[in-house]
N, C-alpha and C. Protein backbone atom coordinates (compact mmCIF):
# COMPACT_ATOMS: atom_id res chain seq x y z
N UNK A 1 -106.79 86.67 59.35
CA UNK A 1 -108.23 86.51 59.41
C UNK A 1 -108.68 85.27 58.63
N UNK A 2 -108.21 85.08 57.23
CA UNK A 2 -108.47 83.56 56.68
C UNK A 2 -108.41 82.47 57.15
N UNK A 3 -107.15 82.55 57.88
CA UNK A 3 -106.46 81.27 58.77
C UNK A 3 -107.71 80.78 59.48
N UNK A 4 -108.16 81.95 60.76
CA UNK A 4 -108.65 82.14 61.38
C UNK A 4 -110.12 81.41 61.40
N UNK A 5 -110.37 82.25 60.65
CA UNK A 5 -112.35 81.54 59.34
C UNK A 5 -112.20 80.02 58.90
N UNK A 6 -110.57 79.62 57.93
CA UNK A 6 -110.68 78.15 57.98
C UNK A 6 -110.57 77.17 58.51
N UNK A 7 -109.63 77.66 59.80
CA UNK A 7 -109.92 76.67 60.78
C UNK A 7 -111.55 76.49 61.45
N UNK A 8 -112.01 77.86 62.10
CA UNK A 8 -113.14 77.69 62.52
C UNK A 8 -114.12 76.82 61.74
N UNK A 9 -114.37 77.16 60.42
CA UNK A 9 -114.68 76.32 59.27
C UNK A 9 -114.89 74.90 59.23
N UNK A 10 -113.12 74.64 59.57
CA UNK A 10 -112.86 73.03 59.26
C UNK A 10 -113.88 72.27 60.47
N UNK A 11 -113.22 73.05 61.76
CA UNK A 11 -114.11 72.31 63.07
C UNK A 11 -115.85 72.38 62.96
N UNK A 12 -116.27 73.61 62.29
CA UNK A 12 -117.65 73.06 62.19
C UNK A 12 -118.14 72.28 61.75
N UNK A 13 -117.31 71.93 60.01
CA UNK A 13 -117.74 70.89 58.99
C UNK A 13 -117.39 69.50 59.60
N UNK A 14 -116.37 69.06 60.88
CA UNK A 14 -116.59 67.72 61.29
C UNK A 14 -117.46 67.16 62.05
N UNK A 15 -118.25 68.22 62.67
CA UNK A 15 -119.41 68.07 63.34
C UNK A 15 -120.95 67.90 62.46
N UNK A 16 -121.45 66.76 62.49
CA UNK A 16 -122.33 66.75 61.22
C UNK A 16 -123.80 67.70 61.76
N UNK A 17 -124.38 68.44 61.50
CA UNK A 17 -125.70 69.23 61.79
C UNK A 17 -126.10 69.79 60.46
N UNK A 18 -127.48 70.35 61.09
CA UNK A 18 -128.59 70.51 59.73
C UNK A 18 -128.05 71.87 58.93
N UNK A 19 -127.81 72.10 57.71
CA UNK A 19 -127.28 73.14 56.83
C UNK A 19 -127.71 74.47 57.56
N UNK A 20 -129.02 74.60 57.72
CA UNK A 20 -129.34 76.13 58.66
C UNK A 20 -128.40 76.46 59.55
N UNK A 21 -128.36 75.10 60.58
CA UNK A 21 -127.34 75.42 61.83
C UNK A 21 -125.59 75.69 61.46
N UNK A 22 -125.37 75.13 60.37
CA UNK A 22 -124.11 74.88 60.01
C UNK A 22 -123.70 76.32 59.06
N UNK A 23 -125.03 77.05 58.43
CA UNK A 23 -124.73 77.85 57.76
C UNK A 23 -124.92 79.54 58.68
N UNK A 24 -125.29 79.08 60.06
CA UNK A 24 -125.35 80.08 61.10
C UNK A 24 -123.81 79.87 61.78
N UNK A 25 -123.43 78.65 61.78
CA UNK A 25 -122.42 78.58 62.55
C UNK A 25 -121.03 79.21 61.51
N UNK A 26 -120.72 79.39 60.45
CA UNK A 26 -120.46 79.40 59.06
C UNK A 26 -120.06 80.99 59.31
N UNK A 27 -121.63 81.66 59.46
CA UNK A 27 -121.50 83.18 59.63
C UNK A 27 -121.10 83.63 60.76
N UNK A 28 -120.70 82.93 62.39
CA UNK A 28 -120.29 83.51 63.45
C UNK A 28 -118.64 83.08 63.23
N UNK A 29 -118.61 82.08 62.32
CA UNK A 29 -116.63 82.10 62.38
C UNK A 29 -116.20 83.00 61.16
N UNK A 30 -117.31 83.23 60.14
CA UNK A 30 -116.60 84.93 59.57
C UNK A 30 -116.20 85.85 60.33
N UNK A 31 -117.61 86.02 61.21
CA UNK A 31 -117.80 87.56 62.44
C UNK A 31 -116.79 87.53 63.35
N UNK A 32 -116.36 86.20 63.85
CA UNK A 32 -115.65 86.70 64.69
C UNK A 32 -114.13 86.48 64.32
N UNK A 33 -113.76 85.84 62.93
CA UNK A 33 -112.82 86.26 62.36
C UNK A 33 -112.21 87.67 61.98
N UNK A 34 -113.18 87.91 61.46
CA UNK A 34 -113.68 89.50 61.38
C UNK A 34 -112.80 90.29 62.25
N UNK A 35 -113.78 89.80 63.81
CA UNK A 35 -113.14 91.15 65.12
C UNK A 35 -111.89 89.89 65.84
N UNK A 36 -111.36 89.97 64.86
CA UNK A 36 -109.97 89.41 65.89
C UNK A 36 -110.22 87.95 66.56
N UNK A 37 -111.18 87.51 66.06
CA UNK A 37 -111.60 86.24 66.89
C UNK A 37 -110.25 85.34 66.96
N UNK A 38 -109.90 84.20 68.00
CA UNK A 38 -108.77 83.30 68.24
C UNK A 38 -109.66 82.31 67.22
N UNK A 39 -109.11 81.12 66.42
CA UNK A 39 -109.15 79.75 66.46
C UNK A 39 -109.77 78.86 67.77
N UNK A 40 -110.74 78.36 67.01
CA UNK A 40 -111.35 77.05 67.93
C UNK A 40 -112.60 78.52 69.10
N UNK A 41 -112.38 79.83 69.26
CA UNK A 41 -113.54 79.82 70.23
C UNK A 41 -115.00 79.84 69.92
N UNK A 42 -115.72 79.46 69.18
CA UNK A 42 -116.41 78.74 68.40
C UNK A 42 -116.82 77.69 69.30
N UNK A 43 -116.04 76.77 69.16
CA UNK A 43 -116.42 75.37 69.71
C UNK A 43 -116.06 75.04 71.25
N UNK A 44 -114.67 75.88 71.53
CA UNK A 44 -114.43 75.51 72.97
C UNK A 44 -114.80 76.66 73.93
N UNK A 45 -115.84 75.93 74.71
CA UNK A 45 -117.03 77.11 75.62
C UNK A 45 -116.04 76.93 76.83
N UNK A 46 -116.77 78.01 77.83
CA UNK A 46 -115.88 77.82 79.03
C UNK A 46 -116.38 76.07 79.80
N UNK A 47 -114.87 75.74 80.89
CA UNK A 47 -115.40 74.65 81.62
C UNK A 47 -116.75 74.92 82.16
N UNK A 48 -117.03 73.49 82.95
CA UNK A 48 -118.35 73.64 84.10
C UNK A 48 -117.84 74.61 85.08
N UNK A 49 -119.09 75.28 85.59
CA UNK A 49 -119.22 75.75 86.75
C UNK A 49 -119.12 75.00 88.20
N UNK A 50 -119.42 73.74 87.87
CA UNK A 50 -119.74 72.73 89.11
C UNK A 50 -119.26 71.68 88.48
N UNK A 51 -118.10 70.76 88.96
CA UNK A 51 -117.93 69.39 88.29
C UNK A 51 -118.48 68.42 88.45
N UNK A 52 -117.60 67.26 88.51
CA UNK A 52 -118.29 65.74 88.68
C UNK A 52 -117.47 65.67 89.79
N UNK A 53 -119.18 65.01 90.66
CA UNK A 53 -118.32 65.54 92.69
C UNK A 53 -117.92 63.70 92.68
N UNK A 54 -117.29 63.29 93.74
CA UNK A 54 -116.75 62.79 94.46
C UNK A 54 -117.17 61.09 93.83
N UNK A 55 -119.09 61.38 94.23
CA UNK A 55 -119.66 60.13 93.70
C UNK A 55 -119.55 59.09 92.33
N UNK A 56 -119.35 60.52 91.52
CA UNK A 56 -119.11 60.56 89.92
C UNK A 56 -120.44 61.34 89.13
N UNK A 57 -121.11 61.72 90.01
CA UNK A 57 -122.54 62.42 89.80
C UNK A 57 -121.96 63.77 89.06
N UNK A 58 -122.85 63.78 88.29
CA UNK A 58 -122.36 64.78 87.18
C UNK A 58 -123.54 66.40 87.39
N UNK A 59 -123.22 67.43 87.38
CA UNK A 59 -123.90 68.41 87.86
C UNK A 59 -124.10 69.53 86.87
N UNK A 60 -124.20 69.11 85.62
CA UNK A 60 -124.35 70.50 84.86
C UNK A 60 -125.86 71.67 84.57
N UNK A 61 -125.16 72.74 84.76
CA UNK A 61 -125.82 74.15 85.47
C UNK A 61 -126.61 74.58 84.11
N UNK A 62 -127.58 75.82 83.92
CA UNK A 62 -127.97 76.86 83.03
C UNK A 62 -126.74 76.96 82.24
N UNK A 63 -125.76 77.91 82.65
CA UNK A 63 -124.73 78.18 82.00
C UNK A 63 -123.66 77.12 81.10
N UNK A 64 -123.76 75.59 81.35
CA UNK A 64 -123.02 74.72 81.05
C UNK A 64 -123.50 74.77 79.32
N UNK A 65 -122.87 74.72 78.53
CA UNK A 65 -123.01 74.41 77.30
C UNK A 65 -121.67 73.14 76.64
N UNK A 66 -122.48 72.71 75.53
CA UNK A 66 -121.19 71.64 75.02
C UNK A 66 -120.70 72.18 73.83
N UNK A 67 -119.14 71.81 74.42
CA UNK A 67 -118.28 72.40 73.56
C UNK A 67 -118.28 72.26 72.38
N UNK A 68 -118.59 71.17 72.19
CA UNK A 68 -118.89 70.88 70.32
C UNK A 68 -120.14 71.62 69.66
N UNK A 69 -120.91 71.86 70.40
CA UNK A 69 -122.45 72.14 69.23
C UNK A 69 -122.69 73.55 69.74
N UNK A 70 -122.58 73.67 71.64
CA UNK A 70 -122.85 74.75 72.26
C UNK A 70 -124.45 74.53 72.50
N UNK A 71 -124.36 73.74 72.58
CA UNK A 71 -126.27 73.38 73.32
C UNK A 71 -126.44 73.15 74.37
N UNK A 72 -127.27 73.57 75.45
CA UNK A 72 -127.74 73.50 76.90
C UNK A 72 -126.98 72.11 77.21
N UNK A 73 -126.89 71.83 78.31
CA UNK A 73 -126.88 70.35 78.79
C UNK A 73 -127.83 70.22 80.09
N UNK A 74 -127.79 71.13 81.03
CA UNK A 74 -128.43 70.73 82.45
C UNK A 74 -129.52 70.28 82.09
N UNK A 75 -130.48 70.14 80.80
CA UNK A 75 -131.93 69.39 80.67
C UNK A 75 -131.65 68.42 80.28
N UNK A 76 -130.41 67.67 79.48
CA UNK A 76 -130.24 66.47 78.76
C UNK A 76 -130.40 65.41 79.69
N UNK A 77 -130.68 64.14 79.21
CA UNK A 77 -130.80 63.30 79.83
C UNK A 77 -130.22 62.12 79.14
N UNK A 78 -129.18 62.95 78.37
CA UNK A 78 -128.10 62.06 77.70
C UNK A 78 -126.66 62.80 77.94
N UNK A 79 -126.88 63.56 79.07
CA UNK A 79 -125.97 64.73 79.42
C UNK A 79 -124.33 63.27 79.71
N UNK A 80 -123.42 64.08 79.20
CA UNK A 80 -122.13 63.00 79.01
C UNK A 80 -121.16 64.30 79.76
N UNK A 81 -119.90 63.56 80.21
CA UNK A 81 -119.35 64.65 80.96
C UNK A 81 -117.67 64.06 80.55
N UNK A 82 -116.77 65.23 80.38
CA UNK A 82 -114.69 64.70 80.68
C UNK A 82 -114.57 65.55 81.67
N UNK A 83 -113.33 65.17 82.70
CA UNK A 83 -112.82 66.00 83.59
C UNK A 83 -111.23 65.48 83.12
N UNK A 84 -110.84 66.79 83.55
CA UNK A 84 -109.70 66.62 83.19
C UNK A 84 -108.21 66.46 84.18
N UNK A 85 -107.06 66.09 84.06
CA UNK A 85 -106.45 66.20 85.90
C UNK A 85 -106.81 67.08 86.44
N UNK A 86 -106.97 68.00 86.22
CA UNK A 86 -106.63 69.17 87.01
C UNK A 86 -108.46 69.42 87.62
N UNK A 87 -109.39 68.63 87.28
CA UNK A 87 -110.25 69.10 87.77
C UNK A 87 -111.52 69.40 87.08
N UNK A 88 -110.81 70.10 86.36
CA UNK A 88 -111.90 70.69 85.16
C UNK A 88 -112.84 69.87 84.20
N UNK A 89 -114.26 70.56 84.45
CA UNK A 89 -114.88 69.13 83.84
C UNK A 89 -115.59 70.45 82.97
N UNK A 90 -116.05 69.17 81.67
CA UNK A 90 -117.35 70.06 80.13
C UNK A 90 -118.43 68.79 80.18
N UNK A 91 -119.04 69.71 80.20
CA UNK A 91 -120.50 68.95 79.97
C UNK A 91 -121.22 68.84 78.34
N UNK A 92 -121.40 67.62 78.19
CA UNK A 92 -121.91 67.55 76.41
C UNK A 92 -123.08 67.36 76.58
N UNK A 93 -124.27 67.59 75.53
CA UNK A 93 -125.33 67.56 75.19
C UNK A 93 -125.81 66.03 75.22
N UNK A 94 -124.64 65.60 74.27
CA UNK A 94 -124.91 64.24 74.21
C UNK A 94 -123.38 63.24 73.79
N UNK A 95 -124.01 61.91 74.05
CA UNK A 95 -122.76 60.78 74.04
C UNK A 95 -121.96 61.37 72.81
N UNK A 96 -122.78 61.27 71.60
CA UNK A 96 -121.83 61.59 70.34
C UNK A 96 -120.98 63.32 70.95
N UNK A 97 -121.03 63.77 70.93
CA UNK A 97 -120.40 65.58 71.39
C UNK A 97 -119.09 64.82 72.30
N UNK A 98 -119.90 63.90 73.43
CA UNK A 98 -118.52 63.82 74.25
C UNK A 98 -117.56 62.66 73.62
N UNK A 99 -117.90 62.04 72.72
CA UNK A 99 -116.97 61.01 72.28
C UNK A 99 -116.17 61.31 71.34
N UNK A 100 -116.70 62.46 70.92
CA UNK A 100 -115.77 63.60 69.88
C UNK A 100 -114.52 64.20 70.28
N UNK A 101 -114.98 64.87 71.82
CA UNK A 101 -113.74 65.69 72.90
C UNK A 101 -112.91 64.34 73.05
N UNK A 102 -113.04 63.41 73.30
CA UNK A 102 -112.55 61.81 73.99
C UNK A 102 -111.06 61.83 73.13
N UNK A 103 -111.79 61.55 71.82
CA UNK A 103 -110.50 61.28 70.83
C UNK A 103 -109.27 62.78 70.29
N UNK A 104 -109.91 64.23 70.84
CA UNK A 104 -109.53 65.46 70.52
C UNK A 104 -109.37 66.11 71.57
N UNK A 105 -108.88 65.32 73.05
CA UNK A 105 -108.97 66.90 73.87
C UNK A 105 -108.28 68.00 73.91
N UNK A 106 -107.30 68.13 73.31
CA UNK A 106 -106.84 69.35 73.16
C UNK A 106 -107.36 70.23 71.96
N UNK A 107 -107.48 69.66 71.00
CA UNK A 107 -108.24 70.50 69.75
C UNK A 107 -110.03 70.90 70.86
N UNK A 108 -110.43 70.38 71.25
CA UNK A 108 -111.79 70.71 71.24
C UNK A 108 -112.14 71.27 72.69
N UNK A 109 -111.38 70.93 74.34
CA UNK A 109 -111.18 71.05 75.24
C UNK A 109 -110.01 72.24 75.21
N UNK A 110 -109.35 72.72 75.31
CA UNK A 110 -107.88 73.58 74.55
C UNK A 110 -107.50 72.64 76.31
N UNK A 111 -107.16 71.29 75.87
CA UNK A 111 -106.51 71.08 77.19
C UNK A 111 -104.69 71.34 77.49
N UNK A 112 -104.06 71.59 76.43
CA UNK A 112 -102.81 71.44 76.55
C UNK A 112 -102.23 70.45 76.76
N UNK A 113 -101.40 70.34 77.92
CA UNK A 113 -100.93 69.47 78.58
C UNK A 113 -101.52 68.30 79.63
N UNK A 114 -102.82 68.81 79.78
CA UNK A 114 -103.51 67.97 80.83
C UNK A 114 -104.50 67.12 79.68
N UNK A 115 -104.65 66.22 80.77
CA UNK A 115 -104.99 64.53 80.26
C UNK A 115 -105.97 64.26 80.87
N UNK A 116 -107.33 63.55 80.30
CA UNK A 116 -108.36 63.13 80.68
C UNK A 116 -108.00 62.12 81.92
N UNK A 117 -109.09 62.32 83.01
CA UNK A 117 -108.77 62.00 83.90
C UNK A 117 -109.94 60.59 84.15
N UNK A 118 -111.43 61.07 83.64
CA UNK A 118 -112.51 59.98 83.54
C UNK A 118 -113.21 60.83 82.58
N UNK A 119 -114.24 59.83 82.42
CA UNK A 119 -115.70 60.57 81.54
C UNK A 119 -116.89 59.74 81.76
N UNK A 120 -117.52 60.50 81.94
CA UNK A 120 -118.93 60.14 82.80
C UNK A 120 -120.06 60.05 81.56
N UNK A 121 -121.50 59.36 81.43
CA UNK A 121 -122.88 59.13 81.13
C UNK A 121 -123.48 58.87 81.72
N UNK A 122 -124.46 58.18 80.91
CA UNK A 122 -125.80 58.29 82.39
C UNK A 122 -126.22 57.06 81.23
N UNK A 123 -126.31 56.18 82.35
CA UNK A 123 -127.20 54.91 81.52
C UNK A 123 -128.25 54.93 80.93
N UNK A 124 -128.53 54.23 79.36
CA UNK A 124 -129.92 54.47 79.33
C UNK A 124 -130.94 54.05 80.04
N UNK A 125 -130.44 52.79 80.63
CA UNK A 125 -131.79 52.01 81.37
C UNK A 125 -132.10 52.20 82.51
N UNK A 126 -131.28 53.01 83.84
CA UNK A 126 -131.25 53.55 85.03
C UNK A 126 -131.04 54.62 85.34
N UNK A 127 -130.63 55.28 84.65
CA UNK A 127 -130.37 56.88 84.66
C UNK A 127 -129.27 57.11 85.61
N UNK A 128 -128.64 55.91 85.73
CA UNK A 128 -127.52 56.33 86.80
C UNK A 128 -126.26 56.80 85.47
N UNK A 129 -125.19 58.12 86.87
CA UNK A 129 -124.33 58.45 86.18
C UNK A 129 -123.10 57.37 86.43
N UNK A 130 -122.79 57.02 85.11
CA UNK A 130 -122.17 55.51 84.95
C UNK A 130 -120.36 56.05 84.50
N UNK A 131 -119.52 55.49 84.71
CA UNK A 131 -118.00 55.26 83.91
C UNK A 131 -118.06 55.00 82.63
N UNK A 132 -118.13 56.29 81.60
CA UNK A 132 -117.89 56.31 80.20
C UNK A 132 -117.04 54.77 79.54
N UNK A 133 -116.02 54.83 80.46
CA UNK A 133 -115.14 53.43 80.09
C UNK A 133 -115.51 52.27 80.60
N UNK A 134 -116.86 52.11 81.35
CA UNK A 134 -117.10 50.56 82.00
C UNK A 134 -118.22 50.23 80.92
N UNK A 135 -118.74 51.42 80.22
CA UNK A 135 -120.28 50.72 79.74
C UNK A 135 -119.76 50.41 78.11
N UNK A 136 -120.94 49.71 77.57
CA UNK A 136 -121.10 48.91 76.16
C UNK A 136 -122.01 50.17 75.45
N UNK A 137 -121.13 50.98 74.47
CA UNK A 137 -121.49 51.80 73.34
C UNK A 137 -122.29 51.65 72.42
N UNK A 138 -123.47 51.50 71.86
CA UNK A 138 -124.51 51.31 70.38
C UNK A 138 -124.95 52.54 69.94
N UNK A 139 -124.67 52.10 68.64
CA UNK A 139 -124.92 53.05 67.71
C UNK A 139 -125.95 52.08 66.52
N UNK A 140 -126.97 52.69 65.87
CA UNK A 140 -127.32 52.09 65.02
C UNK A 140 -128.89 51.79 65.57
N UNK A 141 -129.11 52.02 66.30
CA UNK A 141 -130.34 51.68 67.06
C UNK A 141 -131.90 52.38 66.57
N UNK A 142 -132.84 52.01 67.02
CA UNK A 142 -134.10 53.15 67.04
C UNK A 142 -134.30 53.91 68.46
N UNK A 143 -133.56 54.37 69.06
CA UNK A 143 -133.54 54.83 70.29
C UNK A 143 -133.15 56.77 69.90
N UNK A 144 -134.18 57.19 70.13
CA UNK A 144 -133.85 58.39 69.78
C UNK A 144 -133.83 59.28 70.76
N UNK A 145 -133.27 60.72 70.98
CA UNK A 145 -133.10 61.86 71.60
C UNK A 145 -133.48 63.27 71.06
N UNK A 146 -133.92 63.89 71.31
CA UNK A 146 -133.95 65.60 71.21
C UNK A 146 -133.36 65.38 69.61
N UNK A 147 -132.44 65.35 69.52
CA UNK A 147 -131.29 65.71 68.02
C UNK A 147 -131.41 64.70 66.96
N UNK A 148 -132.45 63.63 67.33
CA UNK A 148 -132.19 62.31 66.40
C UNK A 148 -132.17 60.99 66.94
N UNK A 149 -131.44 60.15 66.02
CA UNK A 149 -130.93 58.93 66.89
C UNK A 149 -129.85 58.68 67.62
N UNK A 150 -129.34 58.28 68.74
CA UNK A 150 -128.82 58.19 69.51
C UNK A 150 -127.46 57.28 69.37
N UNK A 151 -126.75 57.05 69.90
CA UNK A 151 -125.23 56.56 70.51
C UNK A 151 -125.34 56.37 72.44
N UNK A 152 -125.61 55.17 72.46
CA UNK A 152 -126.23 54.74 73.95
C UNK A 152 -125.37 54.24 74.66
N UNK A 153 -125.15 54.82 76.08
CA UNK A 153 -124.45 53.81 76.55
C UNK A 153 -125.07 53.38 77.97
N UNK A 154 -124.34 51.57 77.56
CA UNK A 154 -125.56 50.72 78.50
C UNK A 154 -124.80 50.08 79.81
N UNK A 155 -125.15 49.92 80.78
CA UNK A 155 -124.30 49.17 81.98
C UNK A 155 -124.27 47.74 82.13
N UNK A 156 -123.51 46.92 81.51
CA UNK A 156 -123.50 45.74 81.74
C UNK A 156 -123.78 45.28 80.32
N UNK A 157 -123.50 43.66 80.25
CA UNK A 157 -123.68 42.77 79.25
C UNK A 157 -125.58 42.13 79.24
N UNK A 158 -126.07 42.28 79.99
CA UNK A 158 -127.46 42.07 80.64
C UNK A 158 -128.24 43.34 79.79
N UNK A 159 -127.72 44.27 80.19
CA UNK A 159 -128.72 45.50 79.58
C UNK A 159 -128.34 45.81 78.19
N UNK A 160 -127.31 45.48 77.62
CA UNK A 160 -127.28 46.01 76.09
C UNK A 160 -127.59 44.36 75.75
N UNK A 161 -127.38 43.00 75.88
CA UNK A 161 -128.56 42.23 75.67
C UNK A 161 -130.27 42.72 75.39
N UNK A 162 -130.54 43.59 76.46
CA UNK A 162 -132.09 43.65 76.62
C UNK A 162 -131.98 44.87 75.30
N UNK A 163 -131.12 45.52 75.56
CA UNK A 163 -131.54 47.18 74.41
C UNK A 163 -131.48 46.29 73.02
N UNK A 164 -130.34 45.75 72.53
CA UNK A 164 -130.56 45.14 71.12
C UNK A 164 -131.73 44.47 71.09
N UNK A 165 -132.06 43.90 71.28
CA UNK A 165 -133.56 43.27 71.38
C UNK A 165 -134.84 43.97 71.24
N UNK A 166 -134.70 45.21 72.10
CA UNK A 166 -135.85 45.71 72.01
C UNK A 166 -135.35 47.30 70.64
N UNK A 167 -134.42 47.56 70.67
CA UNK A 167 -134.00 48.42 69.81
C UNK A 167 -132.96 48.55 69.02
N UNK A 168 -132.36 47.06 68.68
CA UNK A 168 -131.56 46.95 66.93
C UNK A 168 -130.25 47.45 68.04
N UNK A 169 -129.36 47.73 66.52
CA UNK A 169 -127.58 48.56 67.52
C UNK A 169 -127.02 47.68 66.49
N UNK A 170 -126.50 48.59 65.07
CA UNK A 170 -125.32 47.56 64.26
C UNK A 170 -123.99 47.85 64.96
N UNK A 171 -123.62 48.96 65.49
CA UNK A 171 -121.84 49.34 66.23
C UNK A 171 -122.36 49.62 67.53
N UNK A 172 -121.37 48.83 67.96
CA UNK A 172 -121.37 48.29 69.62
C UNK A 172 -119.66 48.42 69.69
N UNK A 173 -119.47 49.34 70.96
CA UNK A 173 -118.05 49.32 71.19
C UNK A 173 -117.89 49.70 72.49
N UNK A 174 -116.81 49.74 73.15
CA UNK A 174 -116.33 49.88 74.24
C UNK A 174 -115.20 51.37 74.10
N UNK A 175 -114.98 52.33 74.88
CA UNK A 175 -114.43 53.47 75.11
C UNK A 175 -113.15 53.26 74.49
N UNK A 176 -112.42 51.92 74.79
CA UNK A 176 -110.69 51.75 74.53
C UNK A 176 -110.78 51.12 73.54
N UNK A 177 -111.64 51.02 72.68
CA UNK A 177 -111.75 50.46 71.38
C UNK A 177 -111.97 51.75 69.95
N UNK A 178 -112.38 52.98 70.76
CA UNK A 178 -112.60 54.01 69.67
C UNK A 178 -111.44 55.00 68.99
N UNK A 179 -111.74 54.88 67.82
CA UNK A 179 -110.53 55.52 67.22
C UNK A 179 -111.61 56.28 66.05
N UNK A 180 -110.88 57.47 65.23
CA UNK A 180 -111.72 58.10 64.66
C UNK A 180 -112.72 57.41 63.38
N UNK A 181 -112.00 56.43 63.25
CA UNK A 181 -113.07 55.31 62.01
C UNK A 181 -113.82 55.16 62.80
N UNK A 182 -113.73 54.35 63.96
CA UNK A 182 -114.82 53.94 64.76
C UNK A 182 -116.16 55.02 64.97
N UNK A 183 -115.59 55.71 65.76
CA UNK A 183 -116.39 57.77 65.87
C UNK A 183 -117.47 57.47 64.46
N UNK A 184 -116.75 57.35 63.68
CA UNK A 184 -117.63 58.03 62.00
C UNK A 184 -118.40 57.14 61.85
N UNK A 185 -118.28 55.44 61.77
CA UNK A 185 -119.08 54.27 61.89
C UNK A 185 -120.42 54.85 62.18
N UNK A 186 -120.29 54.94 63.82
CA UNK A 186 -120.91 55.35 65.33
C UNK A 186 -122.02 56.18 64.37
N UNK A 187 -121.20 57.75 64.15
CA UNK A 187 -122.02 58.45 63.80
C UNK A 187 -122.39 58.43 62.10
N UNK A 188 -122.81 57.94 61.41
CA UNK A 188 -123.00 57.47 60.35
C UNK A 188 -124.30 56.81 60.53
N UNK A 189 -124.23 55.95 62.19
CA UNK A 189 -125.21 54.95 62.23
C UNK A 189 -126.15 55.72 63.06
N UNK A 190 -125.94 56.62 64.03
CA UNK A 190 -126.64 57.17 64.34
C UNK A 190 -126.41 59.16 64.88
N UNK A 191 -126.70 59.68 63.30
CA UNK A 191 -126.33 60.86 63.44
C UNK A 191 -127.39 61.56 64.38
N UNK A 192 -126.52 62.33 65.32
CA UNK A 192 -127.50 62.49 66.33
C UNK A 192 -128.13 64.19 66.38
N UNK A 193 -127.34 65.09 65.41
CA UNK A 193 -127.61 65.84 65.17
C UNK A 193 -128.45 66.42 63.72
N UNK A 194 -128.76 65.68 63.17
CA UNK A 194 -129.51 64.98 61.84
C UNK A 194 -131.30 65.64 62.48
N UNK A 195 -131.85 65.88 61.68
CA UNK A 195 -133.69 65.97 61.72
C UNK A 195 -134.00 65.20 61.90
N UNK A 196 -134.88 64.89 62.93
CA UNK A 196 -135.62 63.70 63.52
C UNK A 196 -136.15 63.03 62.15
N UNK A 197 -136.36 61.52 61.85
CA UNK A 197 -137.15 60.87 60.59
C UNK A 197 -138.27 60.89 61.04
């Protein structure tokens, strides 16, 4: 049962959120330490119901929650998506949640053996659902969301031109450039689960 509680533990404390939420999340990996709970189910919710079809259009339902925080996604409009070979896609709340699974999919996805296949966003400036790995990453910005400030990702060298300009961005990165320093930078600069200022 300890094991159990400190792992759950450890995975909440890398996720940065407000002490209430963290000290609710705190008391469901006692409880379900408690009744026999596994490691990690806490954080890893079931896949989507509906994946990312054909186009790359991303479809998450009522039921979709992200695996990291466990917050709605079908209203986000920072909704971020992984699929995995086999098919299986999770829907995140937001860029930071899915750039977390990116560098962890087996700790946070329980993918095993299977390997990210793509990962999807949605631009800020078109709302199109864009290739996680084609767009330009900012962090650091005044661009905020539901949870705070944001971690944006922009389509093209043209549009994160226009976003710094109109909204700052000290970390700017690209998908094959992130490693967990990078991640912490990112979110450091713009914690997105933090109380709105």
């Amino acid at each position: 049962m300890a094991r159990v509680y400190a792992a759950s533990l450890a995975a909440i404390q890398r996720h940065p959120m407000p002490a209430p939420a963290r000290w609710s999340c705190s008391l469901l990996a006692l409880l379900a330490a408690a009744c026999g709970g596994k490691t990690g189910d806490l954080v890893r919710l079931a896949p989507a119901r509906r994946g990312i079809d054909a186009a790359g259009r991303m479809h998450p339902g009522p039921a979709d929650r992200c695996p990291i925080c466990a917050m709605t996604t079908d209203d986000s409009k920072g909704v971020a998506a992984i699929e995995l070979d086999d098919g299986t896609a999770h829907y995140f709340c937001c860029a930071g949640c899915m750039l977390q699974a990116w560098l962890a999919p087996q700790e946070v996805l329980a993918a095993g053996t299977r390997r990210i296949a793509r990962a999807r966003a949605v631009d800020y400036f078109t709302g199109e659902h864009v290739d996680a790995a084609e767009v330009h990453w900012v962090a650091g910005s005044d661009a905020v969301g539901p949870m705070g400030r944001r971690i944006v990702p922009l389509q093209g060298d043209a549009a994160l031109a226009k976003f710094r300009e109109r909204h700052g961005g000290t970390v700017v990165f690209r998908l094959h450039e992130l490693d967990s320093s990078l991640l912490q930078r990112a979110q450091r600069a713009a914690p997105e689960h933090d109380a709105r200022r």
